[in-house]
PDB file of N, CA and C in Angstrom:
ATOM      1  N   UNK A   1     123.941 147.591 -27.771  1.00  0.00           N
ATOM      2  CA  UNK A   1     124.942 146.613 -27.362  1.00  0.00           C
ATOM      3  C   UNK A   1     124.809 145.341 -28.168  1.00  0.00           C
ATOM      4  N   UNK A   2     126.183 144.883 -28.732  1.00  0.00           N
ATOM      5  CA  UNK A   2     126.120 143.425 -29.309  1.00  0.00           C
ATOM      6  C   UNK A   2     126.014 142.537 -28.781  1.00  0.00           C
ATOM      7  N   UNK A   3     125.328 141.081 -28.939  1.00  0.00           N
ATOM      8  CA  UNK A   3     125.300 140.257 -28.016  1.00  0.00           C
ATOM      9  C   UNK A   3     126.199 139.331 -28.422  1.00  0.00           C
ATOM     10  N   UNK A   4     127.195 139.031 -27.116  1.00  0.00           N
ATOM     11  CA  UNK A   4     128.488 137.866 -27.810  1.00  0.00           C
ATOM     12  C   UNK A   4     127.553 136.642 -27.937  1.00  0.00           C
ATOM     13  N   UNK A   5     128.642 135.249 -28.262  1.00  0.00           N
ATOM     14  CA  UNK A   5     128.263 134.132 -28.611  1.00  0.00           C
ATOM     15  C   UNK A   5     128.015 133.698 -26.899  1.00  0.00           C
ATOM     16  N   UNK A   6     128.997 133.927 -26.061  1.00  0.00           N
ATOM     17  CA  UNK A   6     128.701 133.621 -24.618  1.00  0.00           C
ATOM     18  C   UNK A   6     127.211 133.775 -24.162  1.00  0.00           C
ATOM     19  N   UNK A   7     126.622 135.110 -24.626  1.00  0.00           N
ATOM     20  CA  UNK A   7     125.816 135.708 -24.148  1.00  0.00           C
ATOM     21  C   UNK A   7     124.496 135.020 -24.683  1.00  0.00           C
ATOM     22  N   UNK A   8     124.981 134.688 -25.880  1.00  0.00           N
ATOM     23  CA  UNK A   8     123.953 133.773 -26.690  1.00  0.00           C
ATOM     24  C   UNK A   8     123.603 132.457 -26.115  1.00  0.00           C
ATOM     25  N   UNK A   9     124.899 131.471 -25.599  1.00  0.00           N
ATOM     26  CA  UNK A   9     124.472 130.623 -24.795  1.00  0.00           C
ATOM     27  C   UNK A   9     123.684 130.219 -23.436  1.00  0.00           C
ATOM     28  N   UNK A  10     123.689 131.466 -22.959  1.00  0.00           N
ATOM     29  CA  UNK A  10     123.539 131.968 -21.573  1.00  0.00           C
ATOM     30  C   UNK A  10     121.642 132.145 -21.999  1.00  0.00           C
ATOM     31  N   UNK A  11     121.796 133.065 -22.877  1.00  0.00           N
ATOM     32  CA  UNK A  11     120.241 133.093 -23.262  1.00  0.00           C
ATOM     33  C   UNK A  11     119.689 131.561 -23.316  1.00  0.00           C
ATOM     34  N   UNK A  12     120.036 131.173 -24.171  1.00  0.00           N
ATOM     35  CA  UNK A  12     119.475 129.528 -24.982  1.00  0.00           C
ATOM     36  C   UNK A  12     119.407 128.944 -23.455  1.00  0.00           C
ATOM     37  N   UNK A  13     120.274 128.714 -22.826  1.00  0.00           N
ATOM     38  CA  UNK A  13     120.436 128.059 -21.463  1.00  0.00           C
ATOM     39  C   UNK A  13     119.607 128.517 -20.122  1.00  0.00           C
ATOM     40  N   UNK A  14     119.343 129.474 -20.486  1.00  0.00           N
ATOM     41  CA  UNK A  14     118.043 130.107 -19.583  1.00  0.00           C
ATOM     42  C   UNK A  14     116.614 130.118 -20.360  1.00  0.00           C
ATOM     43  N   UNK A  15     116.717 130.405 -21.745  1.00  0.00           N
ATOM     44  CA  UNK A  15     115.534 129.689 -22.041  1.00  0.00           C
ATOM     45  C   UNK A  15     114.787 128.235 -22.138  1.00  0.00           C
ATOM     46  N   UNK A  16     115.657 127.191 -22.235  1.00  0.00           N
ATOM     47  CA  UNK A  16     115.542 125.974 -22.021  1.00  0.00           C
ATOM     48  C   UNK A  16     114.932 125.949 -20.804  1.00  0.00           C
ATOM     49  N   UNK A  17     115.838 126.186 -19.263  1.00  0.00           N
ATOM     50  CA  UNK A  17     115.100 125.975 -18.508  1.00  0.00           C
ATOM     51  C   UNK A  17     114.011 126.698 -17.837  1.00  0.00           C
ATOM     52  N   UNK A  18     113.528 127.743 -18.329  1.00  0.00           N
ATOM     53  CA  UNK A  18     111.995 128.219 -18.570  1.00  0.00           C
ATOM     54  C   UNK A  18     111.118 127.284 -18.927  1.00  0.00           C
ATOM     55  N   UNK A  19     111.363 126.948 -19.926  1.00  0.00           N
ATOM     56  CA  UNK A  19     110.804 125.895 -20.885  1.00  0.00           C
ATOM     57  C   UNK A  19     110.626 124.831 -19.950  1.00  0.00           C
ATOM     58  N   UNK A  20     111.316 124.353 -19.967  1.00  0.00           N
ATOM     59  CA  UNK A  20     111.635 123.043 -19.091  1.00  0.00           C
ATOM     60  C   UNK A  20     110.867 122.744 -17.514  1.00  0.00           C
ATOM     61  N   UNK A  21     110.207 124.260 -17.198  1.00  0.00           N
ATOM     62  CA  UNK A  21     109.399 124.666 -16.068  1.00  0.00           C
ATOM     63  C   UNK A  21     107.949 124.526 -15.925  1.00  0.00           C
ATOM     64  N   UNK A  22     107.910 125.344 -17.388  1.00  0.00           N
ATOM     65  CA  UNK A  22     106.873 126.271 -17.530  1.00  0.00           C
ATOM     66  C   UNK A  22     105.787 124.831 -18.507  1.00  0.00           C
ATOM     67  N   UNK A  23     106.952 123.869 -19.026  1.00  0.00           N
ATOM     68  CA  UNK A  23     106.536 122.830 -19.729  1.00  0.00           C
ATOM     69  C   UNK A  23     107.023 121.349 -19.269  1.00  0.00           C
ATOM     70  N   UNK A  24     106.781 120.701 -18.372  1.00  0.00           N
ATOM     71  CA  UNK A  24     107.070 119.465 -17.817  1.00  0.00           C
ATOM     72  C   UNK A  24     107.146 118.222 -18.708  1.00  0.00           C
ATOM     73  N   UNK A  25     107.571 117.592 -18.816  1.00  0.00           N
ATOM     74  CA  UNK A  25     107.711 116.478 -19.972  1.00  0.00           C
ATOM     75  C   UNK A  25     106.844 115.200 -19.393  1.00  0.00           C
ATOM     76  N   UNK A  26     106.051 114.658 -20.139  1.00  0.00           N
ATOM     77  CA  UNK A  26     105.345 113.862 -19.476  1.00  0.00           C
ATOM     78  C   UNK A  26     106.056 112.433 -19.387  1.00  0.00           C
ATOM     79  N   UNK A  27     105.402 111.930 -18.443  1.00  0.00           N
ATOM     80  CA  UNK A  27     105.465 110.553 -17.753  1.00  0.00           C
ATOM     81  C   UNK A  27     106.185 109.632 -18.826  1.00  0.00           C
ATOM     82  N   UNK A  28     107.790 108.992 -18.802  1.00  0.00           N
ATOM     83  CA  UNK A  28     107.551 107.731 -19.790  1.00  0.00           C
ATOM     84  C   UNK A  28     106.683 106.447 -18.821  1.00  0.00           C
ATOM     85  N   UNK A  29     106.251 106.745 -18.001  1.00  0.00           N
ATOM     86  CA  UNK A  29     105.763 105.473 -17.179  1.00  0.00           C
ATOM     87  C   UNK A  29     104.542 105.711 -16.896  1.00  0.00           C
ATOM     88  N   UNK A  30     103.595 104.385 -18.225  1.00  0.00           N
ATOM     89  CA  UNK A  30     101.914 105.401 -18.232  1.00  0.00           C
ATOM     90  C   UNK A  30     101.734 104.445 -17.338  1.00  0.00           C
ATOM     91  N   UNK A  31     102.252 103.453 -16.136  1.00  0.00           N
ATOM     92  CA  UNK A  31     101.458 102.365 -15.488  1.00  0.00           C
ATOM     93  C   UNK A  31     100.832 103.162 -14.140  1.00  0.00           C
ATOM     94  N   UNK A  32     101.440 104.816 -14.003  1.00  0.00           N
ATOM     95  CA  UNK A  32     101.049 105.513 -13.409  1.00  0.00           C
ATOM     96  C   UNK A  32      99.204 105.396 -13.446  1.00  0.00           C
ATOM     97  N   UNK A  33      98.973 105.465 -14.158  1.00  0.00           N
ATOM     98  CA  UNK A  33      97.699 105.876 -15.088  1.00  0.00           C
ATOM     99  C   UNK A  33      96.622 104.759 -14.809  1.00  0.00           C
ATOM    100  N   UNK A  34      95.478 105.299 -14.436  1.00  0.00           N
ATOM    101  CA  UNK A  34      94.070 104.327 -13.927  1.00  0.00           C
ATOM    102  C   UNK A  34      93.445 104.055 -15.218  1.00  0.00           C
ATOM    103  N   UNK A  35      92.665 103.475 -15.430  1.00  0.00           N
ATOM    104  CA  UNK A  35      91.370 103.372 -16.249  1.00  0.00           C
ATOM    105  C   UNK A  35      90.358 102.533 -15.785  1.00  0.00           C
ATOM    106  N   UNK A  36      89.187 102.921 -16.167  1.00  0.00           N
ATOM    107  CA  UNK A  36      87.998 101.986 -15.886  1.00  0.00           C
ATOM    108  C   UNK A  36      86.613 102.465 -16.559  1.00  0.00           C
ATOM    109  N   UNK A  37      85.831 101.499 -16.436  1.00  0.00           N
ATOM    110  CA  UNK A  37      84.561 101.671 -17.462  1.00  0.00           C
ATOM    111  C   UNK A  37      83.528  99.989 -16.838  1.00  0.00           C
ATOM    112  N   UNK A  38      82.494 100.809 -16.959  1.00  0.00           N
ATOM    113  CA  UNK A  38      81.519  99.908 -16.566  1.00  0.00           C
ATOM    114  C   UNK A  38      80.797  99.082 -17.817  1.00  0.00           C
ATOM    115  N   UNK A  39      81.251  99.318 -19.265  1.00  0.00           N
ATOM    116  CA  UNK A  39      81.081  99.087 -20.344  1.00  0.00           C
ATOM    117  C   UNK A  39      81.921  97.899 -21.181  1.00  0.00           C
ATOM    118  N   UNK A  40      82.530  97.140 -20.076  1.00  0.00           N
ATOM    119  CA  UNK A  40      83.657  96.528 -20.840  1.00  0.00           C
ATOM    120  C   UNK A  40      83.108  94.913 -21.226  1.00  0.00           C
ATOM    121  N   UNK A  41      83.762  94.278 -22.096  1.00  0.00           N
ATOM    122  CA  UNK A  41      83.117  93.290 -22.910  1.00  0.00           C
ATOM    123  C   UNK A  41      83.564  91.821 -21.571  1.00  0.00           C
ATOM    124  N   UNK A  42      82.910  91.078 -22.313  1.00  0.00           N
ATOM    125  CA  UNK A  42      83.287  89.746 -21.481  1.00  0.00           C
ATOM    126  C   UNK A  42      82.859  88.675 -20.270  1.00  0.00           C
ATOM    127  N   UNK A  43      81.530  89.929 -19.521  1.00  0.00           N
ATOM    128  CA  UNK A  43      80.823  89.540 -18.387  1.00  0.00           C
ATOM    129  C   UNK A  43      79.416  89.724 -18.950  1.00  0.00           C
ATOM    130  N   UNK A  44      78.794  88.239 -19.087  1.00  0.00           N
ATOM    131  CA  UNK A  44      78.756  86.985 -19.164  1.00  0.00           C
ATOM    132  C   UNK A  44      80.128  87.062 -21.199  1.00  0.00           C
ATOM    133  N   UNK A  45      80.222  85.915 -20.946  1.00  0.00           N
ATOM    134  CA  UNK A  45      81.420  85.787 -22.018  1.00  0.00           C
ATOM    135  C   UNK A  45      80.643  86.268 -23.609  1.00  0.00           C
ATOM    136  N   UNK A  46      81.556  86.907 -24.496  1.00  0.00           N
ATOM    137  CA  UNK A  46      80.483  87.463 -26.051  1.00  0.00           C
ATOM    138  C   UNK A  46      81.343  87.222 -27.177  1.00  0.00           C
ATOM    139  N   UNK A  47      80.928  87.158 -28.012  1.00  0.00           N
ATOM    140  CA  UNK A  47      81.671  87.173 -29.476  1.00  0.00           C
ATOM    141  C   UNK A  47      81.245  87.833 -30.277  1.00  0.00           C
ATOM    142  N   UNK A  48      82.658  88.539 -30.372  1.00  0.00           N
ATOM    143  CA  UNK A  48      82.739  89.885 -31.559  1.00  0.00           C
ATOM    144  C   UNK A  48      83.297  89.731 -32.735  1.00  0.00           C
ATOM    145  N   UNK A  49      83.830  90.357 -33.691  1.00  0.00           N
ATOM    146  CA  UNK A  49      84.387  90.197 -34.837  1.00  0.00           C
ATOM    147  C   UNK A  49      85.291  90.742 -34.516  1.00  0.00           C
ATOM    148  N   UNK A  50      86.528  90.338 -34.861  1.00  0.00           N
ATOM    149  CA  UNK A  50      87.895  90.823 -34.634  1.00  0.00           C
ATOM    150  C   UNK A  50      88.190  91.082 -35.917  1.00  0.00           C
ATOM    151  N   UNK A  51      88.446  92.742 -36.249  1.00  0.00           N
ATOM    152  CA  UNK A  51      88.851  92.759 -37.485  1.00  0.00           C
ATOM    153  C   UNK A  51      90.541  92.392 -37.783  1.00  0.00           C
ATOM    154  N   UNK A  52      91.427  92.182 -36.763  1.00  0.00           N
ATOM    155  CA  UNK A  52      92.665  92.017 -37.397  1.00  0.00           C
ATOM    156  C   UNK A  52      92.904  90.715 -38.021  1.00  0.00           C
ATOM    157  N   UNK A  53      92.042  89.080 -37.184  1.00  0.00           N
ATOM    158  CA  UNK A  53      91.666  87.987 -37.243  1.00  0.00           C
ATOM    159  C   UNK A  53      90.717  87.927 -38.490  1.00  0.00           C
ATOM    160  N   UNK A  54      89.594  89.024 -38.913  1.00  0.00           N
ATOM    161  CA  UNK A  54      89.133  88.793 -39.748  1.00  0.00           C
ATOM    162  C   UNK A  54      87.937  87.338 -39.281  1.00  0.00           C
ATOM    163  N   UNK A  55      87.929  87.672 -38.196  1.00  0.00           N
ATOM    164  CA  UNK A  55      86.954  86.244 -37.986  1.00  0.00           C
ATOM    165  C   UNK A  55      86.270  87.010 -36.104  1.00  0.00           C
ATOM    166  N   UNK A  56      85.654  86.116 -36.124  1.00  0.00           N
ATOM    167  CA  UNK A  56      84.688  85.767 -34.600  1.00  0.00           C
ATOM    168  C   UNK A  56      85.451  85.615 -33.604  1.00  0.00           C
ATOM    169  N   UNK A  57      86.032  85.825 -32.731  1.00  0.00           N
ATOM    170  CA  UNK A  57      86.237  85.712 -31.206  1.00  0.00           C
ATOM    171  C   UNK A  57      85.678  85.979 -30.226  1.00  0.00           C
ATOM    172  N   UNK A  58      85.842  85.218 -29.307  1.00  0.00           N
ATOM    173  CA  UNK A  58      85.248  85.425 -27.887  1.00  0.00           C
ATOM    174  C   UNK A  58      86.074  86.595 -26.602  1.00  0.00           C
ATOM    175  N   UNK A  59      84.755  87.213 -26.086  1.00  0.00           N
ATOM    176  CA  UNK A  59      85.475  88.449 -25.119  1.00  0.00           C
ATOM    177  C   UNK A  59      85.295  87.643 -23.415  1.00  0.00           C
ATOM    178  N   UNK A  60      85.769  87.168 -22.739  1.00  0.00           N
ATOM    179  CA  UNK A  60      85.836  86.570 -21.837  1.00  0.00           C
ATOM    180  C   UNK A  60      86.722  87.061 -20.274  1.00  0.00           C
ATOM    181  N   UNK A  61      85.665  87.665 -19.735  1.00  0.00           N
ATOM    182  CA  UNK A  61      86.842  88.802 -18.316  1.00  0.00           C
ATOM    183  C   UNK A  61      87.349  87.790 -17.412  1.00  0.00           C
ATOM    184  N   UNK A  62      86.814  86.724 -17.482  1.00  0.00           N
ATOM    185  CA  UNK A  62      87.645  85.650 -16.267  1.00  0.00           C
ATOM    186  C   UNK A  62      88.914  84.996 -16.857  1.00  0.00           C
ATOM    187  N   UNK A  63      88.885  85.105 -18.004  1.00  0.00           N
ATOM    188  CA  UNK A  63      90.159  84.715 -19.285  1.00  0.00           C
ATOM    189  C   UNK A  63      91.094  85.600 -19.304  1.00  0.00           C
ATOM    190  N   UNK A  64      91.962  85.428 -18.723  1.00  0.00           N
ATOM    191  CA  UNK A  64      92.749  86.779 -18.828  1.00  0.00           C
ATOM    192  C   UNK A  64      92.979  86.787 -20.845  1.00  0.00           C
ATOM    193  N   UNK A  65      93.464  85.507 -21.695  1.00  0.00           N
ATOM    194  CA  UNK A  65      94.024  85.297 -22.912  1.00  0.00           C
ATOM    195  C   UNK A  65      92.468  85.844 -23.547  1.00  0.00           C
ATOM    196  N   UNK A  66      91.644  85.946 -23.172  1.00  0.00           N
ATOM    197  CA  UNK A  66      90.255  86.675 -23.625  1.00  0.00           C
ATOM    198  C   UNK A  66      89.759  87.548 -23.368  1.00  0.00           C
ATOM    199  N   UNK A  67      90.054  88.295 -22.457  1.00  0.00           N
ATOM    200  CA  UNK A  67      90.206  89.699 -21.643  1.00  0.00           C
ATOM    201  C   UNK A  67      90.662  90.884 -22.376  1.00  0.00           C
ATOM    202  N   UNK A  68      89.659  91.973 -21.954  1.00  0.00           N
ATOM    203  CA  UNK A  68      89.843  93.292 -22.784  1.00  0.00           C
ATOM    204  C   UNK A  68      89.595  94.290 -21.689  1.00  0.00           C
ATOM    205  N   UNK A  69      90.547  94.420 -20.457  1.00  0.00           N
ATOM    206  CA  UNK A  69      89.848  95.188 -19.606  1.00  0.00           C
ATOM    207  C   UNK A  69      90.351  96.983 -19.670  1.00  0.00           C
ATOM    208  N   UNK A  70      89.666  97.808 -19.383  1.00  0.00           N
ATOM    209  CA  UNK A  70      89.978  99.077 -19.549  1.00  0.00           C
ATOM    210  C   UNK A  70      91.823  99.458 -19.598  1.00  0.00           C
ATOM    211  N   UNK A  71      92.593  98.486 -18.998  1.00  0.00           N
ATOM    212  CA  UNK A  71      93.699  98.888 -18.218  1.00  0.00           C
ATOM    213  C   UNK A  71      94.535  98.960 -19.965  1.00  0.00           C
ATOM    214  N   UNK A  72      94.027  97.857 -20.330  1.00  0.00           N
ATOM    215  CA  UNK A  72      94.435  97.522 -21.957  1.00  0.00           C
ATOM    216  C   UNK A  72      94.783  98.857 -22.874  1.00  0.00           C
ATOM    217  N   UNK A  73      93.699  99.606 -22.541  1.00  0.00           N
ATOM    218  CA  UNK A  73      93.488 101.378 -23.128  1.00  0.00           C
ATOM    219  C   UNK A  73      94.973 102.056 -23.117  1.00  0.00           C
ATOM    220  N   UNK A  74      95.536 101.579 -21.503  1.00  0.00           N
ATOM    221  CA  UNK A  74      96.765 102.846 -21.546  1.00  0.00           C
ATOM    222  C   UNK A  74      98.032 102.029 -21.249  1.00  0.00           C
ATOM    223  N   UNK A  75      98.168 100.208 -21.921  1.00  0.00           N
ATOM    224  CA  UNK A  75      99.208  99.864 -21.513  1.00  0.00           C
ATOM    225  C   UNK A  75     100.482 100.124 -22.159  1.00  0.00           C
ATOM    226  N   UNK A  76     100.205 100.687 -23.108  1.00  0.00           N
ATOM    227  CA  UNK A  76     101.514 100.482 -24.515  1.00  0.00           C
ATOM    228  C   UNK A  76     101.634  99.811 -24.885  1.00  0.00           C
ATOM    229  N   UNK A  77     101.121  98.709 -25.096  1.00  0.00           N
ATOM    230  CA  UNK A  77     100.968  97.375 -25.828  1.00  0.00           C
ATOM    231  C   UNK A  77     100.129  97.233 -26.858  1.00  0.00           C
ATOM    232  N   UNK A  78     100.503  97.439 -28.197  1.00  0.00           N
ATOM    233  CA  UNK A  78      99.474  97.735 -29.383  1.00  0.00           C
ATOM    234  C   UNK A  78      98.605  96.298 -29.683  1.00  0.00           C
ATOM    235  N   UNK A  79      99.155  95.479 -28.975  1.00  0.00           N
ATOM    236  CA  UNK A  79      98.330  94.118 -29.500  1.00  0.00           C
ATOM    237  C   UNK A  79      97.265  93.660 -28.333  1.00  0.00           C
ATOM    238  N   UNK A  80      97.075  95.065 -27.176  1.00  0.00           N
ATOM    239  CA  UNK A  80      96.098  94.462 -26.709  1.00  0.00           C
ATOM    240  C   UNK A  80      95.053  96.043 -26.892  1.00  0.00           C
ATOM    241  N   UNK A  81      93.710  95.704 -25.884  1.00  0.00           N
ATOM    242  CA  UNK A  81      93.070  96.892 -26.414  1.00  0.00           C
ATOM    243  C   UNK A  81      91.965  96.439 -25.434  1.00  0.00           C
ATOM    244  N   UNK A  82      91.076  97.647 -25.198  1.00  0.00           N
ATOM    245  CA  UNK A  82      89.836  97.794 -24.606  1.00  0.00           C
ATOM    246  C   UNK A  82      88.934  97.550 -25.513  1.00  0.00           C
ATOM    247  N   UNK A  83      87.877  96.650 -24.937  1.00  0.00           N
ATOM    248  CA  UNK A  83      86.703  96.725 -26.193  1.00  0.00           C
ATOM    249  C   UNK A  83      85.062  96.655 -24.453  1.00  0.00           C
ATOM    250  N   UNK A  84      84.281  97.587 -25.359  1.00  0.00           N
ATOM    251  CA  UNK A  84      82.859  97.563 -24.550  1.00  0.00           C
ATOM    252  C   UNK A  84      82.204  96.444 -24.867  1.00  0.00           C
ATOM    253  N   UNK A  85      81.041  96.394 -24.072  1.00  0.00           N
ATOM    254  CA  UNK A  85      80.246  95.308 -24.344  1.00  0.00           C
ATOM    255  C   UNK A  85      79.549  95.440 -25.600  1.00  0.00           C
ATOM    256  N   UNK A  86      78.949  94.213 -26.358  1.00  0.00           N
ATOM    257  CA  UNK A  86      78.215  94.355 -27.820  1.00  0.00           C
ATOM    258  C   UNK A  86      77.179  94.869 -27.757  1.00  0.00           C
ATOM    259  N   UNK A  87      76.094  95.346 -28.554  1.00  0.00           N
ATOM    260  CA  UNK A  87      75.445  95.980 -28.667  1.00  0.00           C
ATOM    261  C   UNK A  87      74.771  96.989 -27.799  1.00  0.00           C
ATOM    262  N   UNK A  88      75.628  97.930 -27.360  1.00  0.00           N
ATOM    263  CA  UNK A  88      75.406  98.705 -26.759  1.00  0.00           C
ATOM    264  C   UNK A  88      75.563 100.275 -27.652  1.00  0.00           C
ATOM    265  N   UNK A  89      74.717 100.821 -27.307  1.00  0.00           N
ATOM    266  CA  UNK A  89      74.608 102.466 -28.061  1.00  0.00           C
ATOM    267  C   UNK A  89      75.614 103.400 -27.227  1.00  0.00           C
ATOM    268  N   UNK A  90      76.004 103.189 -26.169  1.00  0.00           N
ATOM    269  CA  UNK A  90      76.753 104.430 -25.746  1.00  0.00           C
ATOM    270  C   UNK A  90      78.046 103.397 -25.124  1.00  0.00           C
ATOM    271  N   UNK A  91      79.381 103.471 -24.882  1.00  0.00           N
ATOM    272  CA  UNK A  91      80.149 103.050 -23.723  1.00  0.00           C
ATOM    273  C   UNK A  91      81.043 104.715 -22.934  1.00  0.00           C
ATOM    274  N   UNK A  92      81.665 104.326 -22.598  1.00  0.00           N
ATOM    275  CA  UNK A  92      82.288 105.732 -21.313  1.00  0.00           C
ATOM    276  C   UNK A  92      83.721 104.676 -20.970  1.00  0.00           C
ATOM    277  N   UNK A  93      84.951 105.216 -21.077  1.00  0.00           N
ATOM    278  CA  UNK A  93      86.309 104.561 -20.801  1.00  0.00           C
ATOM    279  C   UNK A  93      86.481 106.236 -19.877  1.00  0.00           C
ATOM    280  N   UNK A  94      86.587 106.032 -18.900  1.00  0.00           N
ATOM    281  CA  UNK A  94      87.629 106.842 -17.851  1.00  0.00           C
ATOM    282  C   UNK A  94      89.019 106.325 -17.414  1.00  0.00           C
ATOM    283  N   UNK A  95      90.106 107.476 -18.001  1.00  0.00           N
ATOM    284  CA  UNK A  95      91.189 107.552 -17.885  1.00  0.00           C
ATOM    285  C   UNK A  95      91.298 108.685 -16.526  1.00  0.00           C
ATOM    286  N   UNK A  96      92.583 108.576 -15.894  1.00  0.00           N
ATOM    287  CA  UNK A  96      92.902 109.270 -14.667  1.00  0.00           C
ATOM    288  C   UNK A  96      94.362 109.529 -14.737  1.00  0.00           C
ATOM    289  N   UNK A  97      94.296 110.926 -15.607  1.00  0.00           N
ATOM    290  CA  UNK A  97      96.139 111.176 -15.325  1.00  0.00           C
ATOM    291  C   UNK A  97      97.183 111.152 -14.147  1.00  0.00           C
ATOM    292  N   UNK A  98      96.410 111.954 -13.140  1.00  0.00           N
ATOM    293  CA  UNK A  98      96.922 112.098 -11.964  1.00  0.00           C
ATOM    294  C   UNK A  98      97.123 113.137 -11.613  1.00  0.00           C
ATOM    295  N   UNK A  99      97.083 113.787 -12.726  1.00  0.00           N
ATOM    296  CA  UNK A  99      97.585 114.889 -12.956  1.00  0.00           C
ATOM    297  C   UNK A  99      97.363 115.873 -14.048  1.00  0.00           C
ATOM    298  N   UNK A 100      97.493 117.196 -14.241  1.00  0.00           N
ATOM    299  CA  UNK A 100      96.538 117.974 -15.615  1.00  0.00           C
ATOM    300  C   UNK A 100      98.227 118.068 -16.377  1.00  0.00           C
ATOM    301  N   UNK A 101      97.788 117.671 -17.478  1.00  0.00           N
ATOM    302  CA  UNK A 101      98.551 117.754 -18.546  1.00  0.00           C
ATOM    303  C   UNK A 101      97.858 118.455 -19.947  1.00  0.00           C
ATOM    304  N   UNK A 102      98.911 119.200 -20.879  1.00  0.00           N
ATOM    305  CA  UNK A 102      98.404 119.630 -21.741  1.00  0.00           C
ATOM    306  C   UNK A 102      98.275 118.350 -23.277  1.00  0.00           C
ATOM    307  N   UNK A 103      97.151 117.864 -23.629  1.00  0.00           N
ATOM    308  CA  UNK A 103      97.566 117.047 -24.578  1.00  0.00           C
ATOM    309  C   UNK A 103      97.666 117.370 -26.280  1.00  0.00           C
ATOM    310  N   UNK A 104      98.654 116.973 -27.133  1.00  0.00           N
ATOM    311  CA  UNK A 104      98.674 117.384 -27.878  1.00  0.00           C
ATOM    312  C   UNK A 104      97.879 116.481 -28.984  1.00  0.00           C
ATOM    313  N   UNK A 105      97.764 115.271 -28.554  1.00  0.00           N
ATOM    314  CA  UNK A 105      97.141 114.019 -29.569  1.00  0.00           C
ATOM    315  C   UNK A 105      96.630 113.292 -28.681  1.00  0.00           C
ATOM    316  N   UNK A 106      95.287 112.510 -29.296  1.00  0.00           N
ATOM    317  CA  UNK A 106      94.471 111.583 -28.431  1.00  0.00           C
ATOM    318  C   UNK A 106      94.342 110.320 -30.000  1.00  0.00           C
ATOM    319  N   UNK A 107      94.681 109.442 -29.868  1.00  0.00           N
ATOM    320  CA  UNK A 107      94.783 108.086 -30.813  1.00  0.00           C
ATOM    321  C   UNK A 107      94.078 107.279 -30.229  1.00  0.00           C
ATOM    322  N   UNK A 108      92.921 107.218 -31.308  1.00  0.00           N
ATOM    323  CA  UNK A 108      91.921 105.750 -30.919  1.00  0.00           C
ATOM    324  C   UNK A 108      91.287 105.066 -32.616  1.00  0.00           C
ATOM    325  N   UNK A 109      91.496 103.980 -31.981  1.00  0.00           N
ATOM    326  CA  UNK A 109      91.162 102.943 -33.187  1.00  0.00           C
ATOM    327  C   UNK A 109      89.426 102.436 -33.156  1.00  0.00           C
ATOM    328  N   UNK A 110      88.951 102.721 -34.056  1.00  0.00           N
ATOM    329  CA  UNK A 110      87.919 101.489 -33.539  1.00  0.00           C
ATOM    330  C   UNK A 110      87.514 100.336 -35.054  1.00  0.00           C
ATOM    331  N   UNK A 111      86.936  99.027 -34.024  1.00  0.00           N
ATOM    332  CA  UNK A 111      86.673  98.432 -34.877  1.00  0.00           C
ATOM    333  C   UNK A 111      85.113  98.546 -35.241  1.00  0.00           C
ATOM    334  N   UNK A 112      84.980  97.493 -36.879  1.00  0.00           N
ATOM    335  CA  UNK A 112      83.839  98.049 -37.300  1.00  0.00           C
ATOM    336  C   UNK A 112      82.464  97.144 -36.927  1.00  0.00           C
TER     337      UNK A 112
END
């Protein structure tokens, strides 16, 4: 049997929403989304090198304008950011989807 063009749409249109089931589109709204870390910079206040500044700044958690708190990690805001405390050998950032998602990319910057 030939398959008409009808029949063709009917397919495409039932495969979409398979798809569309079987594959959920994620969140445009990451404010859903927790983070936290016991590693974060600023408590008592520190100064790091900011490589975009190219100079020394201060990490300060009671400052919000000096503040780097975990939440920074998943705001969508490229001009802010999580940073751990200084000289430390290990830090730990916990993220909390809410939910299991399949991910296809994980993007992290670090400075040097």
């Amino acid at each position: 049997r030939r398959l008409t063009m009808r029949g063709v749409v009917c397919l495409l249109a039932f495969l979409l929403a398979i798809d569309a089931l079987v594959n959920p589109p994620l969140p445009r709204q990451i404010a859903v989304l927790t983070a936290s870390s016991a590693d974060t910079c600023g408590s008592p206040p520190e100064i790091y090198f900011d490589p975009f500044l190219r100079a020394n700044a201060t990490c300060n958690s009671s400052n919000d304008a000096l503040d780097h708190p975990p939440e920074n990690a998943i705001d969508t805001d490229s001009n802010n950011w999580w940073q751990s405390k200084r000289g430390i050998k290990t830090a730990s950032l916990e993220i909390d989807l809410k939910q299991i998602y399949e991910l296809f990319a994980i993007q992290i910057h670090t400075g040097n």
